[in-house]
Protein backbone atom coordinates (compact mmCIF):
# COMPACT_ATOMS: atom_id res chain seq x y z
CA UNK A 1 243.61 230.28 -2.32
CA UNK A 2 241.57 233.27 -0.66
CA UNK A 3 240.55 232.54 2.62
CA UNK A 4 237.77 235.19 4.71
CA UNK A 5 237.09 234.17 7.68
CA UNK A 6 233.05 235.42 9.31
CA UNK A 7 231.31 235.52 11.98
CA UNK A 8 227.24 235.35 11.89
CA UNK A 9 224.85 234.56 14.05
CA UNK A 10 221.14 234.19 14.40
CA UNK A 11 218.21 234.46 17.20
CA UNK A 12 216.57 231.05 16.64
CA UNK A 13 212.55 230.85 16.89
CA UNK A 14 210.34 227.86 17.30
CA UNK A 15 210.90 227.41 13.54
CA UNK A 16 213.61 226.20 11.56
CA UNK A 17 215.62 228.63 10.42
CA UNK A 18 219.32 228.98 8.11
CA UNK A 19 221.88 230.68 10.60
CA UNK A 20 224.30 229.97 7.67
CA UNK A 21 224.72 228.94 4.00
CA UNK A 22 228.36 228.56 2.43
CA UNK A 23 228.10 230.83 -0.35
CA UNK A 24 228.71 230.18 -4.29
CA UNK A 25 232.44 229.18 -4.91
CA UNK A 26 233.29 229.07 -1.60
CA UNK A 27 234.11 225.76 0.39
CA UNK A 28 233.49 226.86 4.32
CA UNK A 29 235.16 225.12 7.43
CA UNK A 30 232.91 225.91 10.29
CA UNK A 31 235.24 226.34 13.14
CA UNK A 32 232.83 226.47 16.49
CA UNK A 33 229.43 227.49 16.88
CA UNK A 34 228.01 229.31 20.02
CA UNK A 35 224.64 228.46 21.31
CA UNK A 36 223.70 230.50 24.29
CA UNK A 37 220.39 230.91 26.46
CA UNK A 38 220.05 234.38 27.09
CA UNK A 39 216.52 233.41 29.55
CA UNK A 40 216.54 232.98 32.99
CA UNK A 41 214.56 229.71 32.27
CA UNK A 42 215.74 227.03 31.01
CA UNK A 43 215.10 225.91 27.05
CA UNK A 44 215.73 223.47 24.57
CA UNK A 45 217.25 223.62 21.20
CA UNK A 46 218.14 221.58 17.94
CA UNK A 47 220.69 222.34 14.95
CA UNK A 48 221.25 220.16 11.86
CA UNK A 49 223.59 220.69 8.49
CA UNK A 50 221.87 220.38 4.99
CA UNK A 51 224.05 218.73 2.41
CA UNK A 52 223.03 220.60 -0.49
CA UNK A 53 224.93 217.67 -2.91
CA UNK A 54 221.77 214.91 -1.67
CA UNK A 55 219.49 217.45 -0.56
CA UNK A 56 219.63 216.09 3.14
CA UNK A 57 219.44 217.50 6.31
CA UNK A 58 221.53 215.98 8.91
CA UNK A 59 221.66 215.87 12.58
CA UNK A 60 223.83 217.70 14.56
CA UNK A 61 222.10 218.09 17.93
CA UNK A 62 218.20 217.33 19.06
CA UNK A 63 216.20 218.92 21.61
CA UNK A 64 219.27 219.98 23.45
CA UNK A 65 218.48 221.59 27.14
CA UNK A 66 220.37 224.94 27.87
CA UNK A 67 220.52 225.64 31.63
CA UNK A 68 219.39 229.34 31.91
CA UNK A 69 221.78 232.04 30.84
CA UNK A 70 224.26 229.30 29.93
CA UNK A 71 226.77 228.73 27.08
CA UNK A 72 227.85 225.76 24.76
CA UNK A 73 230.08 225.53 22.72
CA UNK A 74 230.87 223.22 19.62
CA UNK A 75 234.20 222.91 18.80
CA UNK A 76 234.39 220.03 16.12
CA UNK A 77 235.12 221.27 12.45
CA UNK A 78 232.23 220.85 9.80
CA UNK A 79 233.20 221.15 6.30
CA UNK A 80 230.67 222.62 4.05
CA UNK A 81 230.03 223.01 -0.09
CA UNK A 82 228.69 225.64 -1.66
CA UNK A 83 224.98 225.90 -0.70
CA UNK A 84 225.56 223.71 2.20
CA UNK A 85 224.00 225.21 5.32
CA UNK A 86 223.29 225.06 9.28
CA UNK A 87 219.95 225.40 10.88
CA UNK A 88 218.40 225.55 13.73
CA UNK A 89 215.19 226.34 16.03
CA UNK A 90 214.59 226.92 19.93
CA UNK A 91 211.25 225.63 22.37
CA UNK A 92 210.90 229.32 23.02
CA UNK A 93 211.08 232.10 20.30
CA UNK A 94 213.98 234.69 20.87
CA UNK A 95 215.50 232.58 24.15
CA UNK A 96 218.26 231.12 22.08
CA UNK A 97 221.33 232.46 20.11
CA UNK A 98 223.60 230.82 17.55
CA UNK A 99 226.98 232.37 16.87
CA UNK A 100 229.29 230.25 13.43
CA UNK A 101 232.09 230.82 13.54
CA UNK A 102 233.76 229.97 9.54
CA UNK A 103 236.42 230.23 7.45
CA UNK A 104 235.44 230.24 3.76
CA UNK A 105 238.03 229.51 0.65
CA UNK A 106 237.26 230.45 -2.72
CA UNK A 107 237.23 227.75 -5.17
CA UNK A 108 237.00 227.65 -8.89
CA UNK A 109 234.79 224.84 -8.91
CA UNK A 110 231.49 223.58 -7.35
CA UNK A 111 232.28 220.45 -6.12
């Protein structure tokens, strides 16, 4: 099995937006993701996972508040399918950044 592991990130805006899609043939293990408030005030933010298998978005944290020029972390594992994909938006455009941290394996099949 090939294995490449990435890095991406994203500078979220008021709007939803896809930090990062698993891509065709690959299954993806997120391993953390960074969120950071690079203000000195303090904001809110929300991320969620699209299961691209029933076309719903899910959870994974809601109008967070980030303490100015402070860091969290997420350290649980998600486990993503090809098309799968992690969102997220901010209270403040450009205040908040999102760093995923994956490993992606190459599969012969889609599901």
């Amino acid at each position: 099995m090939t294995t490449k592991n990435r890095t991406v990130a994203a500078v979220l805006t008021t709007s939803n937006q896809d930090i990062y899609t698993a891509p065709p043939t690959f299954r993806a293990a997120v391993d953390s993701i960074f969120v950071t408030n690079v203000t000195s005030s303090a904001v809110t933010f929300s991320l969620d996972w699209y299961s691209h298998t029933n076309t719903t978005y899910y959870t994974i944290a809601e109008s967070v508040r980030l303490e100015p020029n402070s860091l969290l972390q997420i350290t649980n594992a998600f486990y993503l399918l090809h098309d799968d994909k992690i969102r997220g938006l901010c209270s403040v455009n450009s205040a908040v950044e999102v760093s995923v941290r994956v490993s992606e394996q190459f599969t012969t099949s889609n599901i």
